[in-house]
PDB file of N, CA and C in Angstrom:
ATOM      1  N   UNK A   1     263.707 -13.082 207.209  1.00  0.00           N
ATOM      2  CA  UNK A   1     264.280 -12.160 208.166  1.00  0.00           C
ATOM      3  C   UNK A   1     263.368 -10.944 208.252  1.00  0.00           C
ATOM      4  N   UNK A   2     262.873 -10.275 209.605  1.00  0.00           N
ATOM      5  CA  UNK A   2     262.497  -9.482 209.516  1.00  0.00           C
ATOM      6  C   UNK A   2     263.300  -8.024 209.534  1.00  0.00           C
ATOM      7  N   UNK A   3     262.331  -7.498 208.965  1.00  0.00           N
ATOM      8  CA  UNK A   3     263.088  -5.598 208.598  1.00  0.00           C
ATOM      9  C   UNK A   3     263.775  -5.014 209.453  1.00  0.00           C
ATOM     10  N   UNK A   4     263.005  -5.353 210.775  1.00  0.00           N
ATOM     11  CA  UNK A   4     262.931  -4.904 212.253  1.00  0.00           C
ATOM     12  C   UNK A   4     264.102  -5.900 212.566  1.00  0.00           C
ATOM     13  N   UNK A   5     264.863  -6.850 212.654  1.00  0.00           N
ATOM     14  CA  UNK A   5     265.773  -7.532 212.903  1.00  0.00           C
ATOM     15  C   UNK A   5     267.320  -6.971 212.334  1.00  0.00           C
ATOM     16  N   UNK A   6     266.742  -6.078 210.954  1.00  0.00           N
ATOM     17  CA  UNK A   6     268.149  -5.898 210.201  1.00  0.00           C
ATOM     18  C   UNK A   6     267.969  -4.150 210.997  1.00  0.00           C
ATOM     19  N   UNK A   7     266.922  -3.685 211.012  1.00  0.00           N
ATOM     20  CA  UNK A   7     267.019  -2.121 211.293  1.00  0.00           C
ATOM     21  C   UNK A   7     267.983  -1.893 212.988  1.00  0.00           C
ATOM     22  N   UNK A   8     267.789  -3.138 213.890  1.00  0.00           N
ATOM     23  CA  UNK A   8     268.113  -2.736 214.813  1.00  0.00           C
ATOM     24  C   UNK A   8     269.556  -3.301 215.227  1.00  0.00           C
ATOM     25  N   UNK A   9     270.202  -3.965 214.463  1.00  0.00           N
ATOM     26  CA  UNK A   9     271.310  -4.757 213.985  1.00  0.00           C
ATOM     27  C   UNK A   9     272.072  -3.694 212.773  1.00  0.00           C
ATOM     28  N   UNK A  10     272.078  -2.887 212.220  1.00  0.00           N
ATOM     29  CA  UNK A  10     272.396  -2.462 211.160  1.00  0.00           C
ATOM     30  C   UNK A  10     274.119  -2.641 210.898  1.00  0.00           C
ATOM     31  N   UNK A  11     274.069  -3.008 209.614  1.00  0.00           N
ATOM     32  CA  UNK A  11     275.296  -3.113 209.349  1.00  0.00           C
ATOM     33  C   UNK A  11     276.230  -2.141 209.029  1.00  0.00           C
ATOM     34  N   UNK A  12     275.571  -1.141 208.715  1.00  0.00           N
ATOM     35  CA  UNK A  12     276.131   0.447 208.244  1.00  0.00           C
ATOM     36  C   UNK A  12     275.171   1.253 208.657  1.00  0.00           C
ATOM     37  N   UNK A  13     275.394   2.631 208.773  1.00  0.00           N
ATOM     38  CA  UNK A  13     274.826   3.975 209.118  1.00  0.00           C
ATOM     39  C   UNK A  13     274.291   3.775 207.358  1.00  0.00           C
ATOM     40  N   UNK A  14     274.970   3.846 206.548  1.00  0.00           N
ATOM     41  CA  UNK A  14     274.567   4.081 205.053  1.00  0.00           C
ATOM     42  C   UNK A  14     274.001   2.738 204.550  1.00  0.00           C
ATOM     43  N   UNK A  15     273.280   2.130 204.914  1.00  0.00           N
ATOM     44  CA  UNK A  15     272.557   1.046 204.390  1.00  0.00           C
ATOM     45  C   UNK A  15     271.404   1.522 204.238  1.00  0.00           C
ATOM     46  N   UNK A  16     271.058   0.652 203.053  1.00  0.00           N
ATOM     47  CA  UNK A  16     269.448   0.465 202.348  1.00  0.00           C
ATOM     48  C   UNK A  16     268.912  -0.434 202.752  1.00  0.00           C
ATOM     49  N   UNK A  17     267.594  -0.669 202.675  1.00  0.00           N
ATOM     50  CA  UNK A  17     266.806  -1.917 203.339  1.00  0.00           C
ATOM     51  C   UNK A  17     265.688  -1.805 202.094  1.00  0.00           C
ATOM     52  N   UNK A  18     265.646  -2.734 201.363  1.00  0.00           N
ATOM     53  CA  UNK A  18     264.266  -2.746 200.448  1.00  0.00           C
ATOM     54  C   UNK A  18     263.393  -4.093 201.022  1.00  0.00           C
ATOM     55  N   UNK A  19     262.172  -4.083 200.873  1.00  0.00           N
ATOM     56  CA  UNK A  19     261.444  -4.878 200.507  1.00  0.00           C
ATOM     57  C   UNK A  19     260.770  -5.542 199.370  1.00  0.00           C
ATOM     58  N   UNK A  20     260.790  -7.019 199.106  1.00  0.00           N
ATOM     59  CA  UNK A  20     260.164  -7.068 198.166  1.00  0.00           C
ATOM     60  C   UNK A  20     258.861  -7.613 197.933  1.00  0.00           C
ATOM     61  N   UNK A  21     258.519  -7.915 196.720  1.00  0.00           N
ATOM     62  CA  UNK A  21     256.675  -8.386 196.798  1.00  0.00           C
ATOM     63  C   UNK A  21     256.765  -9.727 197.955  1.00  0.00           C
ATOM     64  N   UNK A  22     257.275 -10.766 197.638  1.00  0.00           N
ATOM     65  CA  UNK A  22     257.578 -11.586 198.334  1.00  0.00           C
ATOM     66  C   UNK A  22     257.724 -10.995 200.464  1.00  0.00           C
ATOM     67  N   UNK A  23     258.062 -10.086 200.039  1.00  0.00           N
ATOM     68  CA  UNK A  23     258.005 -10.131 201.645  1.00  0.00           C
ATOM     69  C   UNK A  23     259.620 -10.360 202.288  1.00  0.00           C
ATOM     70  N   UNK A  24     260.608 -10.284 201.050  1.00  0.00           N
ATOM     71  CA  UNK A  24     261.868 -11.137 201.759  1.00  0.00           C
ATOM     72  C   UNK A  24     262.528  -9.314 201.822  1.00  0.00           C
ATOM     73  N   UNK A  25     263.484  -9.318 202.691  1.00  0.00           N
ATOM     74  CA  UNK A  25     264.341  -7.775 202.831  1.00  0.00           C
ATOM     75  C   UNK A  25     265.529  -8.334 202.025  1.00  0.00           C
ATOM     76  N   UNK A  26     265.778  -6.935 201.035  1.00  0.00           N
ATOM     77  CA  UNK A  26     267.704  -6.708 200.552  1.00  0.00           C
ATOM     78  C   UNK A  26     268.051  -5.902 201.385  1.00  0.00           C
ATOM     79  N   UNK A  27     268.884  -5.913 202.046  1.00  0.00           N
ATOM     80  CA  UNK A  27     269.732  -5.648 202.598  1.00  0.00           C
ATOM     81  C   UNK A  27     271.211  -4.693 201.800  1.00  0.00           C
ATOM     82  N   UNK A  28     271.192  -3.445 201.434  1.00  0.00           N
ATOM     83  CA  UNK A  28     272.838  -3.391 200.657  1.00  0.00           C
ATOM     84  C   UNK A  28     273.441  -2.017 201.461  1.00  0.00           C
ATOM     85  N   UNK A  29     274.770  -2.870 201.944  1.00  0.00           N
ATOM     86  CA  UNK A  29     276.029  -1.722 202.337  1.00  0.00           C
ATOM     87  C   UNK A  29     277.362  -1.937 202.235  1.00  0.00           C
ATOM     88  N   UNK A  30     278.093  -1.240 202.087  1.00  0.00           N
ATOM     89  CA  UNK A  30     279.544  -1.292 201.625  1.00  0.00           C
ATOM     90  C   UNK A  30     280.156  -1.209 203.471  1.00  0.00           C
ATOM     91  N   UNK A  31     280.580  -2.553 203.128  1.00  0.00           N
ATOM     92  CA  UNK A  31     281.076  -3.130 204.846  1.00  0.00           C
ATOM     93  C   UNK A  31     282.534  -3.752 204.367  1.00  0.00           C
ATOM     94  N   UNK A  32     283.609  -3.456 205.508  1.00  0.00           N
ATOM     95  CA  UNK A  32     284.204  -4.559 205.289  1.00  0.00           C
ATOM     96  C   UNK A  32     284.070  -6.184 205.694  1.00  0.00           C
ATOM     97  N   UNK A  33     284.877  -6.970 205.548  1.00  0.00           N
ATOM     98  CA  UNK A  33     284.177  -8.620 205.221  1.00  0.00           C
ATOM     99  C   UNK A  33     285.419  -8.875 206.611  1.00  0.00           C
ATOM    100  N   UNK A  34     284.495  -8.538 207.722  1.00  0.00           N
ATOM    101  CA  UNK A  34     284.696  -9.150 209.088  1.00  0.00           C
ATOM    102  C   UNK A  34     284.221 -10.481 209.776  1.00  0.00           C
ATOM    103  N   UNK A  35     285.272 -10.741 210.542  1.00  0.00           N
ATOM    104  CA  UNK A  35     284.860 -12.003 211.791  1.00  0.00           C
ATOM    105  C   UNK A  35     283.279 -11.120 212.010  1.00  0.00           C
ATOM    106  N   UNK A  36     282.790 -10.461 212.365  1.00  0.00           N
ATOM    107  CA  UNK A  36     281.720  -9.685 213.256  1.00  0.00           C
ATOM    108  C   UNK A  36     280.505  -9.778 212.054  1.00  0.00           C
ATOM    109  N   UNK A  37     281.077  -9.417 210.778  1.00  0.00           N
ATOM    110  CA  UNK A  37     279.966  -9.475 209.872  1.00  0.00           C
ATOM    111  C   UNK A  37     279.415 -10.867 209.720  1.00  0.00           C
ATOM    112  N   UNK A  38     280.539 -11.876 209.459  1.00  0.00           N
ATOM    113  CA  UNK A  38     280.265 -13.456 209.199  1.00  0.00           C
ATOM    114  C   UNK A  38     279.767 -13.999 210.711  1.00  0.00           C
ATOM    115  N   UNK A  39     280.028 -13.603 211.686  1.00  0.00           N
ATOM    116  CA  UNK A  39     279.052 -13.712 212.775  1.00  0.00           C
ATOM    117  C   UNK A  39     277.499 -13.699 212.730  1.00  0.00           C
ATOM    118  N   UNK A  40     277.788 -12.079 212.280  1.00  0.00           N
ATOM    119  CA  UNK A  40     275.896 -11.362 212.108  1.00  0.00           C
ATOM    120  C   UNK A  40     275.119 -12.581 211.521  1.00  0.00           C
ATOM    121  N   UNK A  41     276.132 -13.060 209.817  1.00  0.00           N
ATOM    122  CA  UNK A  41     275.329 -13.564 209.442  1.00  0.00           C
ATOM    123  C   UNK A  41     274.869 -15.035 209.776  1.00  0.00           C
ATOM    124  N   UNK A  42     276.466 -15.354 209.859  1.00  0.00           N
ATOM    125  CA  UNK A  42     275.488 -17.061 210.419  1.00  0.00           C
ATOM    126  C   UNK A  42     274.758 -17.338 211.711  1.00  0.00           C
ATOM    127  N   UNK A  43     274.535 -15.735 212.404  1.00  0.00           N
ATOM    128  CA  UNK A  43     273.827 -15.794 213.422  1.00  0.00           C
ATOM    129  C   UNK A  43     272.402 -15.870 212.962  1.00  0.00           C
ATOM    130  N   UNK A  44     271.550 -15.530 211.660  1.00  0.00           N
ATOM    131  CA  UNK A  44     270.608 -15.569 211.487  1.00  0.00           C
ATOM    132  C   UNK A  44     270.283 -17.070 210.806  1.00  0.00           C
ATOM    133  N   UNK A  45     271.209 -17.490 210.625  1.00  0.00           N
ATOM    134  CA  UNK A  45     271.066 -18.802 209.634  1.00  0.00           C
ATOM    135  C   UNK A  45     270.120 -18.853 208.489  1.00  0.00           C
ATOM    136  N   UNK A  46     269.130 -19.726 208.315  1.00  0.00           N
ATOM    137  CA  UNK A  46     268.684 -20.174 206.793  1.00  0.00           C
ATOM    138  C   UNK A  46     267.355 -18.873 206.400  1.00  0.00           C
ATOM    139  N   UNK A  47     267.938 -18.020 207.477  1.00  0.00           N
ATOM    140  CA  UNK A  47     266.716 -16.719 207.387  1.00  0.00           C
ATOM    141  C   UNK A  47     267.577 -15.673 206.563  1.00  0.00           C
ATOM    142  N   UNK A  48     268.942 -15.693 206.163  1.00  0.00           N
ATOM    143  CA  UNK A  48     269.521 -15.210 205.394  1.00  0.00           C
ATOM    144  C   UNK A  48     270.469 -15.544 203.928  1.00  0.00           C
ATOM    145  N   UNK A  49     270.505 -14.737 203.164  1.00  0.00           N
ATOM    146  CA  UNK A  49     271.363 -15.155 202.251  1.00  0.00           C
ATOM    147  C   UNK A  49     272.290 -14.336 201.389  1.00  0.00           C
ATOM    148  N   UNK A  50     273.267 -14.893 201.684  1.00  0.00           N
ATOM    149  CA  UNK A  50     274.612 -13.749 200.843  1.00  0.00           C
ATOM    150  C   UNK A  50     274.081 -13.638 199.663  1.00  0.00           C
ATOM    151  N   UNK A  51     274.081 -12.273 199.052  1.00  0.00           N
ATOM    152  CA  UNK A  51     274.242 -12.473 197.021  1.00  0.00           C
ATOM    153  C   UNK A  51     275.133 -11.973 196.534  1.00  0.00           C
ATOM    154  N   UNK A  52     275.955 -10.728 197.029  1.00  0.00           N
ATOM    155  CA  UNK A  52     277.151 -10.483 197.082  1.00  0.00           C
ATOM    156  C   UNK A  52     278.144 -10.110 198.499  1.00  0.00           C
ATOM    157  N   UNK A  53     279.474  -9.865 197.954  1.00  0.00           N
ATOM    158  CA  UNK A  53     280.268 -10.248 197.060  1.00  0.00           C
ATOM    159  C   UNK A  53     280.041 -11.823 197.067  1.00  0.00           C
ATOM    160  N   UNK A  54     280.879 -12.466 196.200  1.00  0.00           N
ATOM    161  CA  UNK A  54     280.723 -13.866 195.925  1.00  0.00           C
ATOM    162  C   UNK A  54     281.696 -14.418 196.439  1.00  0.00           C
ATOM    163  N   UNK A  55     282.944 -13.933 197.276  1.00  0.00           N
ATOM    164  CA  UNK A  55     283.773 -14.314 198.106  1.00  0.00           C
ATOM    165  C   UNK A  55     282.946 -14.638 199.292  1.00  0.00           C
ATOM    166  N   UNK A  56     282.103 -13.867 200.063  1.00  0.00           N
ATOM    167  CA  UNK A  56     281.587 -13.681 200.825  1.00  0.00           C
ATOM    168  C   UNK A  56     280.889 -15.320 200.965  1.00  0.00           C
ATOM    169  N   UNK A  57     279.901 -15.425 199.615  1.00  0.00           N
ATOM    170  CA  UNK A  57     279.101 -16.511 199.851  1.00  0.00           C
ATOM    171  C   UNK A  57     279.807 -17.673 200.096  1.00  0.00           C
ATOM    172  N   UNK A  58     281.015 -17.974 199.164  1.00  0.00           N
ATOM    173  CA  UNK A  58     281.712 -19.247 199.480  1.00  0.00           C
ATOM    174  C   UNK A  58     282.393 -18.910 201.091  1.00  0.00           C
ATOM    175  N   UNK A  59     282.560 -18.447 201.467  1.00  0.00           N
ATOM    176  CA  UNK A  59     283.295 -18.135 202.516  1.00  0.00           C
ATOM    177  C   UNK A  59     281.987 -18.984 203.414  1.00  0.00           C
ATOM    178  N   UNK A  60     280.902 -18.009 203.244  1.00  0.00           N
ATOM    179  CA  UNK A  60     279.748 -18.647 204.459  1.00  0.00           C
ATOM    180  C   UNK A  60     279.033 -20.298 203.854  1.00  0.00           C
ATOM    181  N   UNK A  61     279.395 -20.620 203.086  1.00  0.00           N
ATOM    182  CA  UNK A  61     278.971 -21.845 202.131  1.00  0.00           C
ATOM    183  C   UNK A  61     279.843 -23.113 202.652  1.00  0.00           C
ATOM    184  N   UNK A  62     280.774 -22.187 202.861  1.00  0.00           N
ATOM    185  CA  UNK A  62     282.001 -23.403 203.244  1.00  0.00           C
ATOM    186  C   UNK A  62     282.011 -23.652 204.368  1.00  0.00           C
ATOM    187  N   UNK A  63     281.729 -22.566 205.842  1.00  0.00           N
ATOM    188  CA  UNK A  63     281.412 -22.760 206.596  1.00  0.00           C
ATOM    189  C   UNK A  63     280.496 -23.791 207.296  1.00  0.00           C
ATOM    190  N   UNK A  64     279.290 -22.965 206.802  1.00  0.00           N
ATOM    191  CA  UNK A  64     277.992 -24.193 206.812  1.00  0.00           C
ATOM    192  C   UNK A  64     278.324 -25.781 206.330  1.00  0.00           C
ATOM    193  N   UNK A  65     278.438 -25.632 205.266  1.00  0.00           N
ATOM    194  CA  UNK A  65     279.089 -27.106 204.626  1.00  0.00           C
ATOM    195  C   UNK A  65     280.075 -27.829 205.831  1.00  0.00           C
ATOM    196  N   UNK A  66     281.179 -27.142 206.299  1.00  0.00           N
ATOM    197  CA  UNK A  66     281.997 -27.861 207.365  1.00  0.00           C
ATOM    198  C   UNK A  66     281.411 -28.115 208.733  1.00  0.00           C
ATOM    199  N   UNK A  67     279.952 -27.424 209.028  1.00  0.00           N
ATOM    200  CA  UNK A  67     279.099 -27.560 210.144  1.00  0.00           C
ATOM    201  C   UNK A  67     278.304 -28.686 209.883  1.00  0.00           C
ATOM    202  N   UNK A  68     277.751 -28.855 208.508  1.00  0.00           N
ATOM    203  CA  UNK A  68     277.085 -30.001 208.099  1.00  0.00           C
ATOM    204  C   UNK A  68     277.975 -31.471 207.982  1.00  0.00           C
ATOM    205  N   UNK A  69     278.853 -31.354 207.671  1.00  0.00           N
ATOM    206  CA  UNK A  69     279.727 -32.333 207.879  1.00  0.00           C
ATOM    207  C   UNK A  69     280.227 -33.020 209.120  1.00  0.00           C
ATOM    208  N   UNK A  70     280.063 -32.297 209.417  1.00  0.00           N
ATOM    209  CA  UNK A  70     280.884 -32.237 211.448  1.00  0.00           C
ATOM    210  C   UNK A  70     279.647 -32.951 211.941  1.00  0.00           C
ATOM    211  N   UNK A  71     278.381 -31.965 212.132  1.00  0.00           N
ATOM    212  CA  UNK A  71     276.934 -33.058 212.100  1.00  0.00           C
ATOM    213  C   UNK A  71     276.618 -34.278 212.106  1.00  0.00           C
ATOM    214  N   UNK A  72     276.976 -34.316 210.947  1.00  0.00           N
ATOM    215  CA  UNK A  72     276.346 -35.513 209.836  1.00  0.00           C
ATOM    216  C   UNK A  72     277.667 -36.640 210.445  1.00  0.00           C
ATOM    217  N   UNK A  73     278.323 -36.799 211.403  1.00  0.00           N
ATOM    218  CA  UNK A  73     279.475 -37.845 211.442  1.00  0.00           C
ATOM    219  C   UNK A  73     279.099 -38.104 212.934  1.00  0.00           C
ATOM    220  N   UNK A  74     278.299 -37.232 213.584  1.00  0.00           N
ATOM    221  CA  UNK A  74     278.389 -37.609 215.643  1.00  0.00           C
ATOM    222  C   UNK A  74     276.937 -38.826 215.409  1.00  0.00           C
TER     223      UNK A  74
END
């Protein structure tokens, strides 16, 4: 994901954006856990990844998983 993708998308006024050696962005803000947020994210797909909260991840895990399933049967 680029920097420039999360800067102009921002999830909070009070968010951090780090970079790391790798080149990948953290992302951290205290959001609530919206339809709009779980949008944002599975709008970026395998260019992102939850690390917290851990509700969060199964939430988008399960998702995906029920998209892969749905897939995987047409």
């Amino acid at each position: 994901m680029a920097r420039q993708n999360v800067e102009e998308t921002p999830l909070s006024k009070y968010q951090t954006i780090e970079e790391s050696e790798d080149g990948s962005i953290i992302v951290v803000a205290n959001i609530r856990e919206t339809a709009d947020l779980t949008t944002w994210i599975l709008g970026l797909g395998a260019r992102i990844k939850v690390l917290e909260p851990e509700s969060l991840q199964e939430k988008i895990a399960g998702i995906v998983q029920g998209m892969a399933e749905y897939y995987q049967k047409i």
